[in-house]
Each structure stands twice: as C-alpha cells, then as structure tokens.
C-alpha atoms as a PDB file:
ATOM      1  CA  UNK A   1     -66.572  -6.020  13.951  1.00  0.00           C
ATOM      2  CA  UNK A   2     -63.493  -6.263  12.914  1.00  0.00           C
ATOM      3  CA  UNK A   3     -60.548  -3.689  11.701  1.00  0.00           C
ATOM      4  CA  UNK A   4     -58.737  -3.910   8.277  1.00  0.00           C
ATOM      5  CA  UNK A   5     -55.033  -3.889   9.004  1.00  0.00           C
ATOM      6  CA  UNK A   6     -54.488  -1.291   5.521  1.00  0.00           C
ATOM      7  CA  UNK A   7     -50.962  -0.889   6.828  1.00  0.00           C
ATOM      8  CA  UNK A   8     -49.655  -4.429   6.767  1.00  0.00           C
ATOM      9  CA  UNK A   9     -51.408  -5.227   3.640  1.00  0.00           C
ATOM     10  CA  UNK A  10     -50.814  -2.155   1.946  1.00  0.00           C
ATOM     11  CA  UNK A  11     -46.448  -2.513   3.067  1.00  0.00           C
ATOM     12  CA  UNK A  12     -46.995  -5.925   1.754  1.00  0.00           C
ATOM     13  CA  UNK A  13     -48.124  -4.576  -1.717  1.00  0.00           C
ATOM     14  CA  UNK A  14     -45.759  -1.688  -1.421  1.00  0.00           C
ATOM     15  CA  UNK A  15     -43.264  -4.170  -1.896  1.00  0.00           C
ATOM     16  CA  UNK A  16     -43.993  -6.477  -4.042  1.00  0.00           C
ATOM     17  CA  UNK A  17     -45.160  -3.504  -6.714  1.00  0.00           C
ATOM     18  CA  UNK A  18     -41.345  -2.263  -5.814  1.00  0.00           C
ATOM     19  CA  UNK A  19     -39.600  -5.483  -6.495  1.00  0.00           C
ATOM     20  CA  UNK A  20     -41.477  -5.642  -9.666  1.00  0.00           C
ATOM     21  CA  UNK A  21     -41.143  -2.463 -10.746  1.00  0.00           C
ATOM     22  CA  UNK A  22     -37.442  -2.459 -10.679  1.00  0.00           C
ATOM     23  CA  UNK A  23     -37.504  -5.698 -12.932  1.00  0.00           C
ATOM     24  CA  UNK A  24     -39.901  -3.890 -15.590  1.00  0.00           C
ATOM     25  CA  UNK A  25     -39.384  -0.192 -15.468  1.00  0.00           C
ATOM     26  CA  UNK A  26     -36.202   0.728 -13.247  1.00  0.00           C
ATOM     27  CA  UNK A  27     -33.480  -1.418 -14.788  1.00  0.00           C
ATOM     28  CA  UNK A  28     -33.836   0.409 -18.408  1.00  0.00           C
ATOM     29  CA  UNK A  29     -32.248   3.357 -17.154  1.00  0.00           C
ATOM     30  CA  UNK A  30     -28.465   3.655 -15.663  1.00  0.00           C
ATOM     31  CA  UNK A  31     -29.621   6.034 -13.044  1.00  0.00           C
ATOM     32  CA  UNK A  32     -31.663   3.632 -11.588  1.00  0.00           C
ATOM     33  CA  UNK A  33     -30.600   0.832 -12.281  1.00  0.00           C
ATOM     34  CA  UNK A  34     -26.783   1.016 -10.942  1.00  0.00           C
ATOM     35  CA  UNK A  35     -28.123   2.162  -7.682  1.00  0.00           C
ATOM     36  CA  UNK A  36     -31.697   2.010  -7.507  1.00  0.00           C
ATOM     37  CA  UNK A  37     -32.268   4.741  -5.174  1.00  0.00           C
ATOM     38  CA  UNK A  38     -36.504   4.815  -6.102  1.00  0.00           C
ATOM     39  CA  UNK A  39     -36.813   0.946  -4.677  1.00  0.00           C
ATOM     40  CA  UNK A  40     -34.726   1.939  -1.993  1.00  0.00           C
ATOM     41  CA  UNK A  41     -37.240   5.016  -0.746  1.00  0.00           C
ATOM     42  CA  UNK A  42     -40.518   1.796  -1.628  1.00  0.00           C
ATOM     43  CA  UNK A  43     -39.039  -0.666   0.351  1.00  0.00           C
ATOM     44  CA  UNK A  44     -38.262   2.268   3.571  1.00  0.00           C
ATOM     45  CA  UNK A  45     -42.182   3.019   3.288  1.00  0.00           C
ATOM     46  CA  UNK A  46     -42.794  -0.179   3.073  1.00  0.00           C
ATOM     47  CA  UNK A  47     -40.999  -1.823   6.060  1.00  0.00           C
ATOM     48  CA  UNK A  48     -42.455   1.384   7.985  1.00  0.00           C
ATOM     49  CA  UNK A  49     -46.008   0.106   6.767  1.00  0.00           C
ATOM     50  CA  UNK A  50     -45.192  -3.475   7.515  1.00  0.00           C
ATOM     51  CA  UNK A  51     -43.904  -2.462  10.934  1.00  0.00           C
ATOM     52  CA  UNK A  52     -47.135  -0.053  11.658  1.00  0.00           C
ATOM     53  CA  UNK A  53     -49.459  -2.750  10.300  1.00  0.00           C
ATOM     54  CA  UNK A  54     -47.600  -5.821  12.844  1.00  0.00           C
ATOM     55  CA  UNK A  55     -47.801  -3.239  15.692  1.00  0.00           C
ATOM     56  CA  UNK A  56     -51.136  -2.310  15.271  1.00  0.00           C
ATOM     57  CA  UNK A  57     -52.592  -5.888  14.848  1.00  0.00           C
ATOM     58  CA  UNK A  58     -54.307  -7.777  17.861  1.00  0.00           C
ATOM     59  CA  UNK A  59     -53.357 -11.293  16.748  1.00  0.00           C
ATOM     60  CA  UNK A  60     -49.923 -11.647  15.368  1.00  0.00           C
ATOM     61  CA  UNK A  61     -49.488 -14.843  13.753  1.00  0.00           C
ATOM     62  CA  UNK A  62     -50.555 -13.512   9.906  1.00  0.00           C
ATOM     63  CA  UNK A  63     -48.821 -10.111  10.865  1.00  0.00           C
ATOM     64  CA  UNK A  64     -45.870 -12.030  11.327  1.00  0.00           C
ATOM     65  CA  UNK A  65     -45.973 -13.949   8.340  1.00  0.00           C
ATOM     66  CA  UNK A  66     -46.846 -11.149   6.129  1.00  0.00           C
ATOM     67  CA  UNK A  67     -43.982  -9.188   7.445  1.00  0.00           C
ATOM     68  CA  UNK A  68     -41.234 -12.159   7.080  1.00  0.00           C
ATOM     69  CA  UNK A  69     -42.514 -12.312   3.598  1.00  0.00           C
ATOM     70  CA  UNK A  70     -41.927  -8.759   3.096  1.00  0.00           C
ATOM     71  CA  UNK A  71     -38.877  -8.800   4.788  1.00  0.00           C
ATOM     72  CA  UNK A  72     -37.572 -11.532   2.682  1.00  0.00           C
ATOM     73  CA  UNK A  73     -38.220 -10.225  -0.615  1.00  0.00           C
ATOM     74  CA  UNK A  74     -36.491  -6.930   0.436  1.00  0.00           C
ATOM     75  CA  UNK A  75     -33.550  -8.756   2.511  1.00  0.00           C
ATOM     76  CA  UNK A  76     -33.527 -10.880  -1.356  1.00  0.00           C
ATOM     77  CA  UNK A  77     -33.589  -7.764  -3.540  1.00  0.00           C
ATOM     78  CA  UNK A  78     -30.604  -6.236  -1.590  1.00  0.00           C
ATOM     79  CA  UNK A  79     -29.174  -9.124  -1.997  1.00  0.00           C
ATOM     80  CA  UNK A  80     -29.152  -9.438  -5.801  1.00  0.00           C
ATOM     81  CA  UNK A  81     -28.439  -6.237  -6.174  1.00  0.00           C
ATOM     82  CA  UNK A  82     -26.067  -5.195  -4.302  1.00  0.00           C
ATOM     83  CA  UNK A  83     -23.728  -8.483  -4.476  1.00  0.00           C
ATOM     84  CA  UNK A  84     -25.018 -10.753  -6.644  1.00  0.00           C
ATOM     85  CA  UNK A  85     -25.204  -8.425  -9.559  1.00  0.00           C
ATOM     86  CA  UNK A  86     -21.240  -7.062  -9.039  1.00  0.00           C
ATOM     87  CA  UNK A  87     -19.895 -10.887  -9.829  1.00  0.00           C
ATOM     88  CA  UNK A  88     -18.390  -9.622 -13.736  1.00  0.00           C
ATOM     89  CA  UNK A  89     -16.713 -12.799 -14.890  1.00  0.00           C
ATOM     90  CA  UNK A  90     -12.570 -11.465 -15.792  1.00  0.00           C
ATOM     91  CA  UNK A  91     -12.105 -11.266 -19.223  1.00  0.00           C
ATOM     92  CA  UNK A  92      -9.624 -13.668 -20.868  1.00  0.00           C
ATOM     93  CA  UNK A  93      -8.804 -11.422 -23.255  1.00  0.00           C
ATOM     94  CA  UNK A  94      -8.460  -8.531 -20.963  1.00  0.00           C
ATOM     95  CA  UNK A  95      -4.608  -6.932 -20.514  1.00  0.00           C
ATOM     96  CA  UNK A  96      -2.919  -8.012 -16.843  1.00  0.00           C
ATOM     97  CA  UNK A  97      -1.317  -5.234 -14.645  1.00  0.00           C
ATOM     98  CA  UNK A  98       1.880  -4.177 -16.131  1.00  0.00           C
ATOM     99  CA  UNK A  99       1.423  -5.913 -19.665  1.00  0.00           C
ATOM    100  CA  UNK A 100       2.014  -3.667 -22.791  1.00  0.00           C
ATOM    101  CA  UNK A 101      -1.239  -2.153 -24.209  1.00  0.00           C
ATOM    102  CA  UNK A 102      -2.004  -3.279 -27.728  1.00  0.00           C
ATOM    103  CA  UNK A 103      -1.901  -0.222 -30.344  1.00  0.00           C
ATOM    104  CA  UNK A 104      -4.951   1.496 -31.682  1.00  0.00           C
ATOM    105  CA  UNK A 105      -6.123   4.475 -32.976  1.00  0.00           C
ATOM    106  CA  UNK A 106      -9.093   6.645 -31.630  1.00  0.00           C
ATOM    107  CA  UNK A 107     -10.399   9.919 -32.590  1.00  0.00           C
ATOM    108  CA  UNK A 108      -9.789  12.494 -29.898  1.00  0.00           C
ATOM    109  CA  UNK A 109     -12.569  15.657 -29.259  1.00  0.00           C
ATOM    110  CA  UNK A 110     -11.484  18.052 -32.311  1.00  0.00           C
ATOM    111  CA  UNK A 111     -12.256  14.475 -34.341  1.00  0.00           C
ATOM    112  CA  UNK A 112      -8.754  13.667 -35.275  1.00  0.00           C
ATOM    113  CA  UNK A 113      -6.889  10.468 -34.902  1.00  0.00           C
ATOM    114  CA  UNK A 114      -4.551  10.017 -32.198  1.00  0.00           C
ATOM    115  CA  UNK A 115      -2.471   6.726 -31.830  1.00  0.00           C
ATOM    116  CA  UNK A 116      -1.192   5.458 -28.665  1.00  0.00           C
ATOM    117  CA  UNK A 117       2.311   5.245 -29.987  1.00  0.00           C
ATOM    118  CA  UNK A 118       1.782   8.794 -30.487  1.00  0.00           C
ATOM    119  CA  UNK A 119       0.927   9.465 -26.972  1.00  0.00           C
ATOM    120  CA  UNK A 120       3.989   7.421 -25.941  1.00  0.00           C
ATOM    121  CA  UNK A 121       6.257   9.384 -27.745  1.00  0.00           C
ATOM    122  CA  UNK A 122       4.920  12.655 -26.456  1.00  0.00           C
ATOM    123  CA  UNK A 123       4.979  11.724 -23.162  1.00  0.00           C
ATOM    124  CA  UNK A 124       8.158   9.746 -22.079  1.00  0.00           C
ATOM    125  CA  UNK A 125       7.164   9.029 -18.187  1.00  0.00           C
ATOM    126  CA  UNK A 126       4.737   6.959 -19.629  1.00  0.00           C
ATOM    127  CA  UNK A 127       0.987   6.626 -20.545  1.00  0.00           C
ATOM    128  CA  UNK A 128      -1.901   6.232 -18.209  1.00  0.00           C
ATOM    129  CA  UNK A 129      -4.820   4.464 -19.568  1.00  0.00           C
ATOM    130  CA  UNK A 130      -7.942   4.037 -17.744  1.00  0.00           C
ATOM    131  CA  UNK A 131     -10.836   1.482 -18.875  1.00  0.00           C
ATOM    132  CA  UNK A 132     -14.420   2.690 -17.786  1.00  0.00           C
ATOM    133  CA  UNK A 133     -17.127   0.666 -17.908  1.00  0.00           C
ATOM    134  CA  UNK A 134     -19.868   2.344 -17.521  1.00  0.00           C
ATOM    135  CA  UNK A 135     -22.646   5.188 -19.225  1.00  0.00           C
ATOM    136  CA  UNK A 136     -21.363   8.815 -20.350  1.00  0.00           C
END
C-alpha cells in the first residue's frame, strides 16, 4: 500500500493559497502590502514542506515537478514584488534637482496657513522640502 506524500502536496497548496492570498486579502493594507512579510513566513513553510515532501518520496519524478512548480511561483512572486512592482514611471510634471519649487500654501498642525515664500523668508540658508510617497 502506498503512502500519501501530505508534505509535498500540502507545500504545494501552501503556496498557491499564499500567492493568492496576497492578490485578494494582503495587498489592501500598506503593512502588508509594501513588504509582505505574512507571504514571506507561507512561502518559508512551504518550501520546508516541499523540501520534506521531495525528500521523503520514493520515486522522484512528480516530487520534482511539484516542487519546480512551487518553486517557480515563489521564485515569480519575489520577482513581482520585489522588482517588478518598484518600476514608478518619472513624472513629467515632477520638479528636477535644483529647480525652484512652485508656491503653495498648506495648513501647518495648529491649522493655519503657511506659504512657502513664508518659509523662505524665515529661513535664509534655504528651504528643505521632502516629497513622501507613501501612508501616514
């Protein structure tokens, strides 16, 4: 009679549920979505499972497959992640290094206006301003 290999099978599913669940649940919120530390902890069980499952088979041709498969979909999500996702296109619109900021107006903590040209004039050494892109 023959043995289930749960490991392999169960790495295999390990993964695909990971890679899934990134696309449907983990990408709504920044703190895992900009580095998505949960898949990361899936896919380590995972290839663990994968590995245990290839190791512990007695013919290795499936094993083998399975685990390229699984490999591949992780060796893909890294991938996508963490270079194919960083490719912003540059704004045209954007200010170049060294180019004068245009003027505007925001409202500072105490809710009151404050100008650049303000700032400027208060500080003569000049004015650093720093554009973040990103989730408070």
């Amino acid at each position: 009679m023959r043995k289930r290999n749960w490991p392999l099978w169960s790495g295999l599913l390990l993964v695909l549920l990971s890679f899934v669940s990134y696309l449907f649940l983990f990408s709504r919120w920044p703190v895992t979505r900009d580095v998505p530390w949960v898949n990361y902890l899936l896919f380590a069980v995972a290839a663990a499972l994968i590995v245990g499952g290839v190791r512990r088979a007695q013919r290795k041709v499936v094993p083998a497959i399975v685990a390229v498969f699984g490999f591949g979909l992780i060796a893909f999500f890294l991938f996508v992640v963490l270079v194919a996702s960083k490719n912003v296109p540059a704004s045209a619109d954007a200010p170049k290094v060294g180019q004068k900021a245009p003027q505007f107006t925001l409202l500072d903590t105490n809710r009151k206006p404050v100008a650049l040209s303000q700032l400027v004039v208060a500080a003569p050494k000049g004015v650093l301003l720093i554009f973040y892109r990103g989730y408070w």
